[in-house]
N, C-alpha and C. Protein backbone atom coordinates (compact mmCIF):
# COMPACT_ATOMS: atom_id res chain seq x y z
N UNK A 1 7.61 23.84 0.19
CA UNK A 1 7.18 22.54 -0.33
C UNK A 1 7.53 22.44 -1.81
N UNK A 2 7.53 21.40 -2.24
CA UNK A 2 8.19 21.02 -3.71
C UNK A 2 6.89 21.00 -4.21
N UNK A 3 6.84 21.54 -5.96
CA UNK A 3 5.41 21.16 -6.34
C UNK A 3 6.08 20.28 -7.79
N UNK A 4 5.17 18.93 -7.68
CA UNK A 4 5.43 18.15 -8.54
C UNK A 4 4.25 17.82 -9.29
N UNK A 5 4.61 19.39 -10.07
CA UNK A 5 3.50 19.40 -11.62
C UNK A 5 1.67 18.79 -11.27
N UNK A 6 1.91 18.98 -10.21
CA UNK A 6 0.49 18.80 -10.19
C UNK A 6 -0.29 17.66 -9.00
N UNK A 7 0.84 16.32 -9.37
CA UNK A 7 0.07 15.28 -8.69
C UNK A 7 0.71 15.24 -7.07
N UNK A 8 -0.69 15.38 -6.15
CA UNK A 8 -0.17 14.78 -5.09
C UNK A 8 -0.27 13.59 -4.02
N UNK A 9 -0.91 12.31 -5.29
CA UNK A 9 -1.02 11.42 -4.26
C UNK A 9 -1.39 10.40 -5.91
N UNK A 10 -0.32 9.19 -5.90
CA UNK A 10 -0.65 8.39 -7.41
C UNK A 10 -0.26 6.89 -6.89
N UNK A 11 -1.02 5.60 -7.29
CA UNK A 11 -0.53 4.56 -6.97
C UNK A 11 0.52 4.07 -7.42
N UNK A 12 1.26 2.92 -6.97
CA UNK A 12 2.04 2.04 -7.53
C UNK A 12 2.06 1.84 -8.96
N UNK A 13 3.50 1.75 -10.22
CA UNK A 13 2.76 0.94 -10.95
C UNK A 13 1.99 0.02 -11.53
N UNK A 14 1.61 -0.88 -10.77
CA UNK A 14 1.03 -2.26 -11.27
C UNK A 14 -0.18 -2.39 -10.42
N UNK A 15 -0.90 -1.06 -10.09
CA UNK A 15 -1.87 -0.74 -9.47
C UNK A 15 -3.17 0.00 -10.09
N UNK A 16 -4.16 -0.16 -9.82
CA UNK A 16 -5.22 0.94 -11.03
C UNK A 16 -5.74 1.86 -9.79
N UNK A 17 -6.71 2.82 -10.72
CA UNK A 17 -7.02 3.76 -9.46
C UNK A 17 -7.25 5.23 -9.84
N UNK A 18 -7.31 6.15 -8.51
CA UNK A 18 -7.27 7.06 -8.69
C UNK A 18 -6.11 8.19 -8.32
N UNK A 19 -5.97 8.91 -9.45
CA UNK A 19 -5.11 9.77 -8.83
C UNK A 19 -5.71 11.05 -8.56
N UNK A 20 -4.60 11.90 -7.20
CA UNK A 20 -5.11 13.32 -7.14
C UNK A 20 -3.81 14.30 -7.31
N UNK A 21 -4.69 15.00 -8.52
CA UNK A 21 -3.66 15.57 -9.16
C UNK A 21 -4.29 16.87 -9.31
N UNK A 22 -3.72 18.49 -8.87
CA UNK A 22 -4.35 19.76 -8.32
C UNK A 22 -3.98 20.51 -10.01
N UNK A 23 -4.76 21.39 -10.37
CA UNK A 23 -5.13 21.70 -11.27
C UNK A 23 -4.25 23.25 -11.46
N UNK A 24 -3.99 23.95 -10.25
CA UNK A 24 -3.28 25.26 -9.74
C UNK A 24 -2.64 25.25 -8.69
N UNK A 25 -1.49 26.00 -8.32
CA UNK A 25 -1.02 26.43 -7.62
C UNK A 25 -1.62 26.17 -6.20
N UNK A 26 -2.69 27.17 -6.14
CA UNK A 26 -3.27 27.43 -4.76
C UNK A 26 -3.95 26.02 -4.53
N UNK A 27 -4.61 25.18 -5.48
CA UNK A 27 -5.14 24.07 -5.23
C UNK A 27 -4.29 23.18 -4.85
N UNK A 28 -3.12 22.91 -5.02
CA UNK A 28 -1.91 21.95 -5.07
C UNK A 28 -1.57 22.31 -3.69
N UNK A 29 -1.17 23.39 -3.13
CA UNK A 29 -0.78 23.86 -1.87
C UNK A 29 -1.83 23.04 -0.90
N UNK A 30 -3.50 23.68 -0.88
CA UNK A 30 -4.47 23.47 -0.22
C UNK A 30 -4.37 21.68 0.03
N UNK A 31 -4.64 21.06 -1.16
CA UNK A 31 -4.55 19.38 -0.89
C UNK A 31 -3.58 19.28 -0.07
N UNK A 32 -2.04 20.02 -0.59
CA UNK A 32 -0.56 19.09 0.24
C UNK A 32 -1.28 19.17 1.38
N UNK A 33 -1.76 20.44 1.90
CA UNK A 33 -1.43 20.87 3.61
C UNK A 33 -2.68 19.50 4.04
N UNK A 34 -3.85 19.44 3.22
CA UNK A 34 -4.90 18.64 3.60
C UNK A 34 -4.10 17.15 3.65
N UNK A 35 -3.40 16.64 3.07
CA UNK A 35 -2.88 15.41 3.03
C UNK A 35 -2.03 15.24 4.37
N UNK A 36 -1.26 16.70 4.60
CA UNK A 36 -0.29 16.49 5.90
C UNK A 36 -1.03 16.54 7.01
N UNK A 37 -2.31 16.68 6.97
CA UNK A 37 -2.76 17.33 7.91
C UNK A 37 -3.94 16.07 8.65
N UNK A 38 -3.64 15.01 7.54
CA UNK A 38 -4.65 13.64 7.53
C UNK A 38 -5.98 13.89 7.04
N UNK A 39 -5.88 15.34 6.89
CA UNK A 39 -8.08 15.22 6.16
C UNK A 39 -8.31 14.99 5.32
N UNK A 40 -7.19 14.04 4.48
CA UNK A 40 -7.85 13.33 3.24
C UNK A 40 -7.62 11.90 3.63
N UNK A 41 -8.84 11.14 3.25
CA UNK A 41 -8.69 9.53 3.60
C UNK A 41 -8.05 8.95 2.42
N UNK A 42 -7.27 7.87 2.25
CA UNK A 42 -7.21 7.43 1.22
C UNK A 42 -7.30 5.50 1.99
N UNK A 43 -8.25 5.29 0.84
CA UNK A 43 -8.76 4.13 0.81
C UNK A 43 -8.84 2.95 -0.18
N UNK A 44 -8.03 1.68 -0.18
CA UNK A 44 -8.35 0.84 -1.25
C UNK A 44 -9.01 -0.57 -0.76
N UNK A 45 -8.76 -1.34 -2.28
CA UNK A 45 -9.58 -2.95 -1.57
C UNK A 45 -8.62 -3.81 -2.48
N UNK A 46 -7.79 -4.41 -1.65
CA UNK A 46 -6.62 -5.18 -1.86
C UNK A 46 -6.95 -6.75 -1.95
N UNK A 47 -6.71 -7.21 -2.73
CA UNK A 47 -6.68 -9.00 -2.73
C UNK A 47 -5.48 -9.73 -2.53
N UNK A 48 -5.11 -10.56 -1.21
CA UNK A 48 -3.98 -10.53 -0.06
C UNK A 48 -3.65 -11.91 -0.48
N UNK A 49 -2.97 -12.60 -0.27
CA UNK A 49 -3.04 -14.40 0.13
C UNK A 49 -2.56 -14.02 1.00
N UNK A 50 -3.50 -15.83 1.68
CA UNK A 50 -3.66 -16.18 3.20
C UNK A 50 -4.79 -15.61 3.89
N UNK A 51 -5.19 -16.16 5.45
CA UNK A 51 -5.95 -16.00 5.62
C UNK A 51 -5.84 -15.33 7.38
N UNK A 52 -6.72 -15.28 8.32
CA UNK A 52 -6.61 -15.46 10.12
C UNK A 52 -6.33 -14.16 10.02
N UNK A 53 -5.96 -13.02 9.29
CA UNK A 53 -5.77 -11.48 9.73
C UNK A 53 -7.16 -11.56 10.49
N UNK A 54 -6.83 -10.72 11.62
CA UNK A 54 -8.12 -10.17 12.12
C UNK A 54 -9.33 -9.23 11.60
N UNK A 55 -10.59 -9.60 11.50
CA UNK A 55 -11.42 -8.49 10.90
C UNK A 55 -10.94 -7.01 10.87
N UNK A 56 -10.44 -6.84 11.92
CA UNK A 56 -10.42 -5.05 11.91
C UNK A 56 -9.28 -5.43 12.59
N UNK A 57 -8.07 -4.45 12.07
CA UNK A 57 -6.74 -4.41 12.80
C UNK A 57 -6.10 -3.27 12.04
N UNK A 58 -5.01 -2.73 12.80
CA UNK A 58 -3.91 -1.68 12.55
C UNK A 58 -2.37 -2.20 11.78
N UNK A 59 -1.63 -2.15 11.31
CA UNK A 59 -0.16 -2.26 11.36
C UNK A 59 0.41 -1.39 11.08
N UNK A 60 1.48 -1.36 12.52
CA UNK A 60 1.89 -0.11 12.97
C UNK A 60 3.72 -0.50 12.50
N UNK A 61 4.00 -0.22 11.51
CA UNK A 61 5.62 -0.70 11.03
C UNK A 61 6.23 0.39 10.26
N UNK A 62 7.28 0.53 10.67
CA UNK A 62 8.34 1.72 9.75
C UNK A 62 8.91 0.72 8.47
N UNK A 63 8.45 2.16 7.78
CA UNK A 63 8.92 1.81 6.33
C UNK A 63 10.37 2.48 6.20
N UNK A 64 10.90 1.75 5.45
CA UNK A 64 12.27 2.33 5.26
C UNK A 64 12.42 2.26 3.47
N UNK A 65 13.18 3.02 3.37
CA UNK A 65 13.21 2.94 1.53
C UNK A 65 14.86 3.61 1.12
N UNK A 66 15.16 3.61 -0.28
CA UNK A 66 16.85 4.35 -0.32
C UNK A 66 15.98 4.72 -1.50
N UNK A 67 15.95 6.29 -2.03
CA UNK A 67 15.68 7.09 -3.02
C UNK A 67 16.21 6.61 -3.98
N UNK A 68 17.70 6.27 -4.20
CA UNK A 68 18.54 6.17 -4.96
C UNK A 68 18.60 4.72 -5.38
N UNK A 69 18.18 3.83 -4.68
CA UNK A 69 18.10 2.45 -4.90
C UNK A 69 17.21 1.64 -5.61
N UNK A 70 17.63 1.06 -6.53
CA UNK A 70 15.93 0.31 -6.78
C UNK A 70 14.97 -0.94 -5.87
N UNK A 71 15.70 -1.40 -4.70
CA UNK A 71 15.58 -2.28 -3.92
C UNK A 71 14.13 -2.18 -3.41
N UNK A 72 13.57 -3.05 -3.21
CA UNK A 72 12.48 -2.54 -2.64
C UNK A 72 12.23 -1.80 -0.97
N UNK A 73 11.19 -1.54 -0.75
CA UNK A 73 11.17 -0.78 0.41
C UNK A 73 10.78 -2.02 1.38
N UNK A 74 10.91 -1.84 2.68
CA UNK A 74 11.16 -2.88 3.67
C UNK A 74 10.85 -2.50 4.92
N UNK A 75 10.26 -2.95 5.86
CA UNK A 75 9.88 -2.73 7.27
C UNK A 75 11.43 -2.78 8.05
N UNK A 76 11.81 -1.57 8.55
CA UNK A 76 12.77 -1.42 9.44
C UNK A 76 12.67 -0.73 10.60
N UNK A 77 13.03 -1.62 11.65
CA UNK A 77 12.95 -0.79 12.97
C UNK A 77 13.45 0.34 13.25
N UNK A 78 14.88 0.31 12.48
CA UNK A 78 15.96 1.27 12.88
C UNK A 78 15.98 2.60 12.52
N UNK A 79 15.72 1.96 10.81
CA UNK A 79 15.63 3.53 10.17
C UNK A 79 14.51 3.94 9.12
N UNK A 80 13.30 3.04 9.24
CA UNK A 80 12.45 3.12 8.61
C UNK A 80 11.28 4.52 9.39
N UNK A 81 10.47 4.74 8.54
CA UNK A 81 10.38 6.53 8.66
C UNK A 81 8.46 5.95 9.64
N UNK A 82 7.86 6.33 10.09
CA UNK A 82 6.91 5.80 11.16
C UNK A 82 5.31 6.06 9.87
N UNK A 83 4.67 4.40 9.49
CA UNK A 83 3.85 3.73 9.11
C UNK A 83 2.61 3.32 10.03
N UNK A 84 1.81 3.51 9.14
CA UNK A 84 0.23 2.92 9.67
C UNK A 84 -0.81 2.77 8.47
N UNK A 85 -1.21 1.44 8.66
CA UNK A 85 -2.16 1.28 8.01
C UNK A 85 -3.14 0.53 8.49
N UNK A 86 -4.64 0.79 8.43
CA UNK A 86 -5.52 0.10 8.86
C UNK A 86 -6.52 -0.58 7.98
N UNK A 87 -6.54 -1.97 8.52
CA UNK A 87 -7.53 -3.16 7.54
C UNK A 87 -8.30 -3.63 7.88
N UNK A 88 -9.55 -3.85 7.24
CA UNK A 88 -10.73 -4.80 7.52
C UNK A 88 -10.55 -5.99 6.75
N UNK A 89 -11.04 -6.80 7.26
CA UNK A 89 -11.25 -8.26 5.82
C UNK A 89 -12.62 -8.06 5.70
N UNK A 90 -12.77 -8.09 4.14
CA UNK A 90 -14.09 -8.22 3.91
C UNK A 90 -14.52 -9.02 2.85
N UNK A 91 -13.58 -10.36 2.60
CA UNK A 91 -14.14 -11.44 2.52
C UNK A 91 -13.00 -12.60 2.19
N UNK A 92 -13.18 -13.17 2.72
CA UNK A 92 -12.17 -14.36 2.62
C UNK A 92 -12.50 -15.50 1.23
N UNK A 93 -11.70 -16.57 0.80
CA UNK A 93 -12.28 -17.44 -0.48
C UNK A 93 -11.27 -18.60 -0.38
N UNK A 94 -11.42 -19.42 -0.66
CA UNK A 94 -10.28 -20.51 -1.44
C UNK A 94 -10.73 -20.74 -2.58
N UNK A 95 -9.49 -20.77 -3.35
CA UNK A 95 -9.54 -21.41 -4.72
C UNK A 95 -7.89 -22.32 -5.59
N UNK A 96 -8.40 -23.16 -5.47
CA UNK A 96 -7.46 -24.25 -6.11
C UNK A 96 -6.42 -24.21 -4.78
N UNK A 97 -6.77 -24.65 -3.79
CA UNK A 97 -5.95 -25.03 -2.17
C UNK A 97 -5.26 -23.89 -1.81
N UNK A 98 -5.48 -22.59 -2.14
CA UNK A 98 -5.06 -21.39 -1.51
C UNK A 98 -6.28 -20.50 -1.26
N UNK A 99 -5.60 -20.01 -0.33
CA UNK A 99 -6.66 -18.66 0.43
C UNK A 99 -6.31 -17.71 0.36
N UNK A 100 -7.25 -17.02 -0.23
CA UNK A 100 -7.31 -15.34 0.08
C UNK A 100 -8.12 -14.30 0.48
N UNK A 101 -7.66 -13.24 0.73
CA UNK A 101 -8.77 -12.49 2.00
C UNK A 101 -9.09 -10.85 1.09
N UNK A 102 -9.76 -10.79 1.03
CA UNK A 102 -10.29 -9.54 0.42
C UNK A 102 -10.27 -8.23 1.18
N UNK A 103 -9.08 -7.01 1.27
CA UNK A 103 -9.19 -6.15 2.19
C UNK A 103 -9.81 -5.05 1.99
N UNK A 104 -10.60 -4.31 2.64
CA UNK A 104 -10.16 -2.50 2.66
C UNK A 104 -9.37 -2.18 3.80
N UNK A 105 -8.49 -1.19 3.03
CA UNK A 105 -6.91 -0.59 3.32
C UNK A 105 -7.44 0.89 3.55
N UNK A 106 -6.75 1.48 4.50
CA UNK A 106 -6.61 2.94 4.44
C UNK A 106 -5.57 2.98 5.20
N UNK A 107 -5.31 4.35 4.43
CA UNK A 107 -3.60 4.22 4.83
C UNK A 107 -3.27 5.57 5.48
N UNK A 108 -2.49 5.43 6.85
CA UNK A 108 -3.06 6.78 7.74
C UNK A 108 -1.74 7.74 7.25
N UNK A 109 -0.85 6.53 6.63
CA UNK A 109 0.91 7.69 6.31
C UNK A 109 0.94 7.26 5.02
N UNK A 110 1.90 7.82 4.19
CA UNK A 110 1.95 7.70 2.45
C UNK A 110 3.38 7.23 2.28
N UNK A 111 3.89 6.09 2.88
CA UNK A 111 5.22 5.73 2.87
C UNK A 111 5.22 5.08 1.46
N UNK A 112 6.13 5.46 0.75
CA UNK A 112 6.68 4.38 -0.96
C UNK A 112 6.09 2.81 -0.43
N UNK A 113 5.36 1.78 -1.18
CA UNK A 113 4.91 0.60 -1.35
C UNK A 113 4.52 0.41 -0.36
N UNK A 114 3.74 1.56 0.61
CA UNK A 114 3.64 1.04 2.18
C UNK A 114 2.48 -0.34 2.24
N UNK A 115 1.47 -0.11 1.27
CA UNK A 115 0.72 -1.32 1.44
C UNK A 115 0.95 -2.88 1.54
N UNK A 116 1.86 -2.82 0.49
CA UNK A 116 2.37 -4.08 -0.06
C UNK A 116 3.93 -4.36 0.69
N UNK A 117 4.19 -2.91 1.37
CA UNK A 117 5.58 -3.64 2.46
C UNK A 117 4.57 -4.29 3.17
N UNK A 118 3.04 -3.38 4.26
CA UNK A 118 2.63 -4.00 5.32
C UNK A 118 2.01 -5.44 4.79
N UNK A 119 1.74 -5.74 3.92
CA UNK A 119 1.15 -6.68 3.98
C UNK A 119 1.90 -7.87 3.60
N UNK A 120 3.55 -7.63 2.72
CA UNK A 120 4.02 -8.67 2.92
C UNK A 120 4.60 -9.10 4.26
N UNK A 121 4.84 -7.88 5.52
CA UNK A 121 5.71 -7.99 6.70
C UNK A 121 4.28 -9.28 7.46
N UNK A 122 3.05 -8.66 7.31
CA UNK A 122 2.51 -9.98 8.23
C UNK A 122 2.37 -10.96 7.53
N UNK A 123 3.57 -11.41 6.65
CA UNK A 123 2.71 -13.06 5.77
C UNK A 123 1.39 -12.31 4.87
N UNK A 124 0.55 -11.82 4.58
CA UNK A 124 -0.03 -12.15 3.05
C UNK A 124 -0.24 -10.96 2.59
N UNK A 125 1.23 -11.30 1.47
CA UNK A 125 1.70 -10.51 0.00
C UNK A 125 0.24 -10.44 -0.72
N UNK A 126 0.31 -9.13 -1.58
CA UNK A 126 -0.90 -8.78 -2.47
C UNK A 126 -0.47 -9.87 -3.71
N UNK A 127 -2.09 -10.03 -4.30
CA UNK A 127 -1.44 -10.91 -5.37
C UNK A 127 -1.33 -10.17 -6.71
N UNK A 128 -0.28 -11.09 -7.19
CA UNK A 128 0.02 -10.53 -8.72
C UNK A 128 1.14 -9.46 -8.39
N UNK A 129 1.86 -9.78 -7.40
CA UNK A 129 2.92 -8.39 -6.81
C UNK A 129 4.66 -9.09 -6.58
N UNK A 130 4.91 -8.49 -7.99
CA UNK A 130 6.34 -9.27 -8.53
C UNK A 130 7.43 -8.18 -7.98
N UNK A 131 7.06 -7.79 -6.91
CA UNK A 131 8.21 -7.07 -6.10
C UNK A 131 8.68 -7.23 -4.66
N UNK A 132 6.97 -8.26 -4.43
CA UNK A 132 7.14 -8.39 -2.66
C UNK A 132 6.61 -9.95 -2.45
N UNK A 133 7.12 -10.22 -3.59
CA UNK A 133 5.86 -11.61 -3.67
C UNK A 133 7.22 -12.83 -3.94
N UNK A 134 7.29 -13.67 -3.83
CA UNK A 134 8.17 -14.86 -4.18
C UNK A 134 7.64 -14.88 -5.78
N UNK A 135 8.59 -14.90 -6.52
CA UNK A 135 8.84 -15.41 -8.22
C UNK A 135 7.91 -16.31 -8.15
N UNK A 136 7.67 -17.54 -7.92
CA UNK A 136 7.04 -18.87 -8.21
C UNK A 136 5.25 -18.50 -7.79
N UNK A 137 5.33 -17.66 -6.77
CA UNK A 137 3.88 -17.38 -6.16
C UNK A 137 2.94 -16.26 -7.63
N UNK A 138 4.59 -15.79 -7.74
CA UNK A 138 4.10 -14.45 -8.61
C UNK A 138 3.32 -14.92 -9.61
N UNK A 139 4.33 -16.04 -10.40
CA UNK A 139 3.81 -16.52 -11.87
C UNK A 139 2.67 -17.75 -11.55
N UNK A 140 2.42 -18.13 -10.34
CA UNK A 140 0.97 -18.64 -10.33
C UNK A 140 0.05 -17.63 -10.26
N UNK A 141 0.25 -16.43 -9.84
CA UNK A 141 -0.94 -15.45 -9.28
C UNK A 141 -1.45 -14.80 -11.23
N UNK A 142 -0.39 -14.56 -11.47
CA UNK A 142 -0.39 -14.14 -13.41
C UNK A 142 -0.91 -15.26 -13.95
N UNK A 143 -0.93 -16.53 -13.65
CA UNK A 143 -2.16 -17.65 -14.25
C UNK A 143 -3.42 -17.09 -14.49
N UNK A 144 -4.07 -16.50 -13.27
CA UNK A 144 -5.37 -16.30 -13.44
C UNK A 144 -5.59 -15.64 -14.42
């Protein structure tokens, strides 16, 4: 396994949060295997536009990504690497003729932008997300 100085699990940039980042050797090992192994949960609470997701649901979509590319990452059937993430809504709102749904996310695989691929692939992009989001949506969401 590759050890990368420490951290093994950090959000997006334009994301806040927590990171887990192993302090030694043997600790860094212990997390990886715990991360591969699913016995660590990782859990957030995402603010989506749009609305009708189901209370409790799965999305089950391959992420695909190019290391070398700056493109963003994208739901692909073909060659995208096998994704899951599971959501609750836990609270919906309108404000100024748009809707948005308040999630908790846990994410069962650690694919690059997997949140914000799954959530732009069903219709509602995270807000304030100038990578998966339409330009015009973006710079209304940066109003607030």
């Amino acid at each position: 396994a590759r050890h990368r100085h420490g951290f093994l699990h950090r959000l997006d940039v334009p994301s806040s949060g927590l990171l887990l980042v192993a302090k030694s050797y043997e600790s860094y090992f212990d997390l990886q295997l715990q991360l591969s192994l699913g016995q660590l949960e990782r859990d957030y609470v995402v603010l989506c536009h749009g609305t009708g997701l189901l209370d409790r649901s799965e999305i089950d979509a391959p992420v695909a990504w190019d290391e070398k590319a700056p493109a963003p990452s994208k739901v692909d059937w073909r060659t995208g690497r096998p994704s899951s993430t599971r959501l609750k809504v836990l609270a919906q709102s309108h404000r100024r003729g748009e809707m948005h749904c308040l999630l908790g996310i846990r994410i069962n695989t650690g694919r690059r932008h997997q949140i914000r691929v799954h959530m732009m692939h069903t219709g509602h992009a995270t807000v304030t997300d100038g990578k998966y989001t339409a330009w015009d949506q973006f710079m209304l969401d940066c109003a607030w």
